[in-house]
Protein backbone atom coordinates (compact mmCIF):
# COMPACT_ATOMS: atom_id res chain seq x y z
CA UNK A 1 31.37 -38.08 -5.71
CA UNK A 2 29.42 -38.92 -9.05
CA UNK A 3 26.66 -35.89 -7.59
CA UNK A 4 27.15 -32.23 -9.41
CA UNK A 5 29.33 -30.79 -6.61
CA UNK A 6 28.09 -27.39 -7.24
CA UNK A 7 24.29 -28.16 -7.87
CA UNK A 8 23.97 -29.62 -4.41
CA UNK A 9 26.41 -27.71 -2.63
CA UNK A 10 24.41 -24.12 -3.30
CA UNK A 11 21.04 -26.30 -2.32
CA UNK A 12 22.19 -26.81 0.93
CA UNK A 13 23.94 -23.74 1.68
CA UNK A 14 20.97 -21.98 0.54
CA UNK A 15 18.91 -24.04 3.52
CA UNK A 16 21.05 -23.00 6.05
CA UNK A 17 19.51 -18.88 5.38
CA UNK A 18 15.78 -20.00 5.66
CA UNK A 19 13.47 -19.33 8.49
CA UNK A 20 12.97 -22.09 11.38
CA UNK A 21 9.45 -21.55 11.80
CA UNK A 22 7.75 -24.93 11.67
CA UNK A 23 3.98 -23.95 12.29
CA UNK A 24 1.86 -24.69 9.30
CA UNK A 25 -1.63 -22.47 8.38
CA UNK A 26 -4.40 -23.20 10.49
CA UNK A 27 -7.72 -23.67 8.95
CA UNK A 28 -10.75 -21.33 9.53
CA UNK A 29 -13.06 -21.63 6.69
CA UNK A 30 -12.61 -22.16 2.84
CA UNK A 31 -14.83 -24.93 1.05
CA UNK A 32 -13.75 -27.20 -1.49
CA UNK A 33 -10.25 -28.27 -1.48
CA UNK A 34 -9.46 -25.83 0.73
CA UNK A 35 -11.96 -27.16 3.10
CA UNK A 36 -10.55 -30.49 2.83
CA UNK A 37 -6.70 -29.78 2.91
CA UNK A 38 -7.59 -27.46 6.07
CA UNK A 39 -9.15 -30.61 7.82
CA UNK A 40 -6.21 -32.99 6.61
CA UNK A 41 -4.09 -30.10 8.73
CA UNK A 42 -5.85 -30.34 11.62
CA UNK A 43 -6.04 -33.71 12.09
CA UNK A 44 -2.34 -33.77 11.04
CA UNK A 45 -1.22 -31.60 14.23
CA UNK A 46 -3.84 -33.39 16.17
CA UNK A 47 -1.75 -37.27 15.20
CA UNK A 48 -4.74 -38.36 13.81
CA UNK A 49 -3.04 -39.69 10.74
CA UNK A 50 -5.56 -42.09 9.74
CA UNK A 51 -8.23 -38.99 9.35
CA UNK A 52 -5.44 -36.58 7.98
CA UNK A 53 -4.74 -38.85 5.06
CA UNK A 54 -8.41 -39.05 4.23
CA UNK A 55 -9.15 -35.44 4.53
CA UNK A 56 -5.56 -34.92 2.32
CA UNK A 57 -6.94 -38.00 -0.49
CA UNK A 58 -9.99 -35.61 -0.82
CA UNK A 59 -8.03 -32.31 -1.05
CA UNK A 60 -5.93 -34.33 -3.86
CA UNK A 61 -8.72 -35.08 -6.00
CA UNK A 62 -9.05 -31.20 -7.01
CA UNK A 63 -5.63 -32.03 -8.93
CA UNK A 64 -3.19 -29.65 -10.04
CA UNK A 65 -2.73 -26.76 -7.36
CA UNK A 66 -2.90 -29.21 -4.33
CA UNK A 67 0.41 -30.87 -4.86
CA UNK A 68 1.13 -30.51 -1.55
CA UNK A 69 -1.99 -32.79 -0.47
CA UNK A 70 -0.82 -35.46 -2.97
CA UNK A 71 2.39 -35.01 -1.13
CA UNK A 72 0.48 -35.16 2.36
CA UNK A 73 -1.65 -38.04 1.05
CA UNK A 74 1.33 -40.27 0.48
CA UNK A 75 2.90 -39.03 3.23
CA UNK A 76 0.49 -40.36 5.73
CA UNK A 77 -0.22 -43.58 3.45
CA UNK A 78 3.62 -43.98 4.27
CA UNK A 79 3.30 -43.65 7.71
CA UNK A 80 -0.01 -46.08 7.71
CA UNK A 81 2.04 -48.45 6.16
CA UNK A 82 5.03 -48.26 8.33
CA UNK A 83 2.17 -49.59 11.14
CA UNK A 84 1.70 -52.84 9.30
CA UNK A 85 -1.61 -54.60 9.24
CA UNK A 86 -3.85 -56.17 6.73
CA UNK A 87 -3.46 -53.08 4.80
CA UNK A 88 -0.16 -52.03 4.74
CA UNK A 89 0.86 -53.20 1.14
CA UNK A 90 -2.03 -51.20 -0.07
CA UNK A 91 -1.30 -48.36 1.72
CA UNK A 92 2.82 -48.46 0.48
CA UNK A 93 1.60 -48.67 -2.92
CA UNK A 94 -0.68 -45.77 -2.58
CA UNK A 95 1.74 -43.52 -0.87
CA UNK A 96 3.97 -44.22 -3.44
CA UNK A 97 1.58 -43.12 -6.28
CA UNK A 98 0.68 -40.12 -4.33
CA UNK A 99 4.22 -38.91 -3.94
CA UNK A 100 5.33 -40.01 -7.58
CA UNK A 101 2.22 -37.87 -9.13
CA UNK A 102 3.29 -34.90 -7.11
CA UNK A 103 6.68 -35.36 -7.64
CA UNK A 104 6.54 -35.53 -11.53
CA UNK A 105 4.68 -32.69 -11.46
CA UNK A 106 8.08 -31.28 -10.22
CA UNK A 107 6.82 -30.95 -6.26
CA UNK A 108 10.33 -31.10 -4.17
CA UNK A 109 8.64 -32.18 -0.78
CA UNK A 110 7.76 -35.33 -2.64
CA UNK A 111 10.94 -35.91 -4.80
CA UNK A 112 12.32 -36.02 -1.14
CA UNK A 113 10.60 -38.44 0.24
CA UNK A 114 10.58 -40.46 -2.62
CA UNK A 115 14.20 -40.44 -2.44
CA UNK A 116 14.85 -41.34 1.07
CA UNK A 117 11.43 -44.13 0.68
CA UNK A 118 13.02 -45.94 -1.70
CA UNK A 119 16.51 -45.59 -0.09
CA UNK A 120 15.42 -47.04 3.12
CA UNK A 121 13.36 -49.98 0.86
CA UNK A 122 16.92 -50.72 -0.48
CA UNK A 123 15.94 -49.95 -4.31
CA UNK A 124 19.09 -48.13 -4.70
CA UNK A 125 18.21 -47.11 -8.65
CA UNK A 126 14.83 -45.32 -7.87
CA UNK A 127 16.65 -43.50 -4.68
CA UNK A 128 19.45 -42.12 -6.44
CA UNK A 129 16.80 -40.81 -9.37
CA UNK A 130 14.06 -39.16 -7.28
CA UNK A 131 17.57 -37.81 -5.19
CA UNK A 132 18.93 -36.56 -8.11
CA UNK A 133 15.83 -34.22 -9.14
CA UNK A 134 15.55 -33.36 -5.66
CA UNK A 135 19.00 -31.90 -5.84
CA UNK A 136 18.18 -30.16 -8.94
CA UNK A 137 14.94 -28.89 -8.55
CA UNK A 138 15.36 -24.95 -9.75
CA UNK A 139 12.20 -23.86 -7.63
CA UNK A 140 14.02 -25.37 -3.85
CA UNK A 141 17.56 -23.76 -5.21
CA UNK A 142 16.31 -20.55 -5.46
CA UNK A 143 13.95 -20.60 -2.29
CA UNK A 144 16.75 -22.24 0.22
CA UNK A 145 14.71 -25.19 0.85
CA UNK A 146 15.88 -28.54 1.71
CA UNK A 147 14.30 -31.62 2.90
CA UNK A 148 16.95 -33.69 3.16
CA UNK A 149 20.69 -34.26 5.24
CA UNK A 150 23.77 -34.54 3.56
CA UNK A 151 24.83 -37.53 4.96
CA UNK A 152 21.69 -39.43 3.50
CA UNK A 153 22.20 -37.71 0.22
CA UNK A 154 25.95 -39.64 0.28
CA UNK A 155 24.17 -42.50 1.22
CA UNK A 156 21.73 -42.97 -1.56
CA UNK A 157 24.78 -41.66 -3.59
CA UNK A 158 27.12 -44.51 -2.52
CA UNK A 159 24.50 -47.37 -2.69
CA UNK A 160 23.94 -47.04 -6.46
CA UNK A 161 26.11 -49.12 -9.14
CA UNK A 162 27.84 -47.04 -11.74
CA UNK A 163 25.46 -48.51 -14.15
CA UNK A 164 22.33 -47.40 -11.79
CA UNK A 165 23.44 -44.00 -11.63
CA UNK A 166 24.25 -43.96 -14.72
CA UNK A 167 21.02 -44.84 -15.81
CA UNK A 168 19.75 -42.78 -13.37
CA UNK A 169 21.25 -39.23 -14.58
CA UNK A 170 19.96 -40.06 -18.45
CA UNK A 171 16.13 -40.42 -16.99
CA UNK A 172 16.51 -37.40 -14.78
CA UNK A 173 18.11 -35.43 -18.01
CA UNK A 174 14.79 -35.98 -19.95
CA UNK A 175 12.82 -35.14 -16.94
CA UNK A 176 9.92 -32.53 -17.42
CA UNK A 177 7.44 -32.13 -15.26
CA UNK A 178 3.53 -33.23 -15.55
CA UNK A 179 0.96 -30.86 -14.10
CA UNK A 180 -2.19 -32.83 -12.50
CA UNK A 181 -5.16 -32.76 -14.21
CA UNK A 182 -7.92 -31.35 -12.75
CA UNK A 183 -10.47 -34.68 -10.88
CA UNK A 184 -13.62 -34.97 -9.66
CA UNK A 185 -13.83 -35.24 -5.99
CA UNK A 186 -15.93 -38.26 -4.65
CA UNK A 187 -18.67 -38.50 -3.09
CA UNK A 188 -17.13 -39.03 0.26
CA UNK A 189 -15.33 -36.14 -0.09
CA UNK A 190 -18.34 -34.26 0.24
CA UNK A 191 -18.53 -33.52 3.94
CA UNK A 192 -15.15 -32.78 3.92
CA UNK A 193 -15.29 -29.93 1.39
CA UNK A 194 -17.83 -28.49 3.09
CA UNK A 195 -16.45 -24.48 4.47
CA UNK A 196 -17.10 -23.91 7.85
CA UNK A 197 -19.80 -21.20 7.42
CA UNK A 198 -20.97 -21.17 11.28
CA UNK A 199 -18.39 -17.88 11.87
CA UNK A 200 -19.80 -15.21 12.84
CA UNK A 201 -19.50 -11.37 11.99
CA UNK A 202 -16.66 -10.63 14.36
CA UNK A 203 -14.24 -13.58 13.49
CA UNK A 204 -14.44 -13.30 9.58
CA UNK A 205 -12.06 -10.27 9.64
CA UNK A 206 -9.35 -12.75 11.48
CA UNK A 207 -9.91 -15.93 9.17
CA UNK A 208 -7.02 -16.85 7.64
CA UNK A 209 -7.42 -19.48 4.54
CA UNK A 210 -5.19 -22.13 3.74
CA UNK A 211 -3.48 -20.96 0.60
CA UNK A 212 -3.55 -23.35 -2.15
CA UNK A 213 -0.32 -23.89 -4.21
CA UNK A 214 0.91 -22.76 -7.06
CA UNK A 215 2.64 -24.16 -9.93
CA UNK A 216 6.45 -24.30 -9.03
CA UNK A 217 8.52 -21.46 -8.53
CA UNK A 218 5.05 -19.37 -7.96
CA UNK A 219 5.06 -18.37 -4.31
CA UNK A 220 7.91 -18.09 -1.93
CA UNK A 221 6.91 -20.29 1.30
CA UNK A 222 8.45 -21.60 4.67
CA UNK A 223 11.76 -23.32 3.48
CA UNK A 224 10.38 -26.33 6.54
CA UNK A 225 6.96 -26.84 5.29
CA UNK A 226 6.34 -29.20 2.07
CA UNK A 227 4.80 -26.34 -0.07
């Protein structure tokens, strides 16, 4: 195998000590991006993933600390696409930027799915790159995480030329990653940022925020949850 051995064997024995629980925060307040993410979750574990992805595009336009909306944002675009329509080639090129902007900015959810995207499109050469950072992202190492099998790590592997991987490992050696700039959330964002301030006295004690993200490597989290 042309894969560091060691570098991907720790990853995933690392994985196999995190926890199992799948359940992601529930929203109960928060404005802003917070607000907005929140909503994106709800809708999420509703299946509305046309109004998750809209509520997640919002929560991405507060930039760098919601990496894991821009993940969640071309997530969804993803699975919009994968519908077909009028829209879908849109929607594949969007997820794509979503999940390449999060993913240079070092975010391992979306070097993931970028990986196994592109792997499944048959574009061998971007598949074995966005695997390749995946397997050496420092901040999933060290927290156990993984996001994504073996066998489909073998696969993208064994579907690149020599000169593709190759190519591939010189890219991912100069790799550093880009934070996202701060943006200025539209104007149809605005009901969606909007906190829920209808609580009353009683429930505010109980209210538990979505937490927004960190930089990498800030703030241990569920190894099966894209944060």
């Amino acid at each position: 195998m042309r894969y560091s051995i060691s570098v991907l064997a720790f990853a995933l024995v690392l994985s196999a000590c995190g926890s199992t629980n799948n359940r992601a925060p529930a929203f109960r307040g928060g404005a802003g991006g917070d607000a907005a993410y929140g909503r994106g979750l709800q809708a999420l574990d509703a299946g509305n993933i046309e109004a998750a992805h809209g509520y997640f595009v919002c929560a991405a336009e507060f930039g760098g600390g919601y990496e894991v909306a821009w993940y969640h944002a071309g997530a969804t675009a993803l699975t919009l696409a994968a519908l077909g329509g009028d829209d879908a080639d849109a929607l594949r090129g969007s997820g794509e930027a979503y999940l390449t902007t999060s993913g240079e900015a070092g975010w391992g959810a979306s070097q993931a799915a970028l990986a196994e995207h592109y792997h499944a499109q048959g574009n061998s050469a971007e598949a074995v790159y966005w695997a390749m950072l995946y397997t050496n992202n420092v901040r999933e190492i060290s927290l156990g995480l993984t996001r994504m099998d073996s066998d489909v790590l073998t696969a993208i592997q064994d579907s690149a030329t020599e000169e593709e991987f190759t190519a591939a490992q010189l890219r991912a050696s100069r790799f550093t990653p880009t934070r996202i700039p701060v943006g200025r959330p539209s104007e149809e964002c605005r009901e969606a940022t909007v906190g829920n301030r209808e609580r009353t006295r009683e429930e505010r004690p109980r209210n538990i925020r979505p937490q927004r993200t960190e930089a990498p490597g800030q703030r241990r989290r569920d190894p099966n949850q894209p944060y």
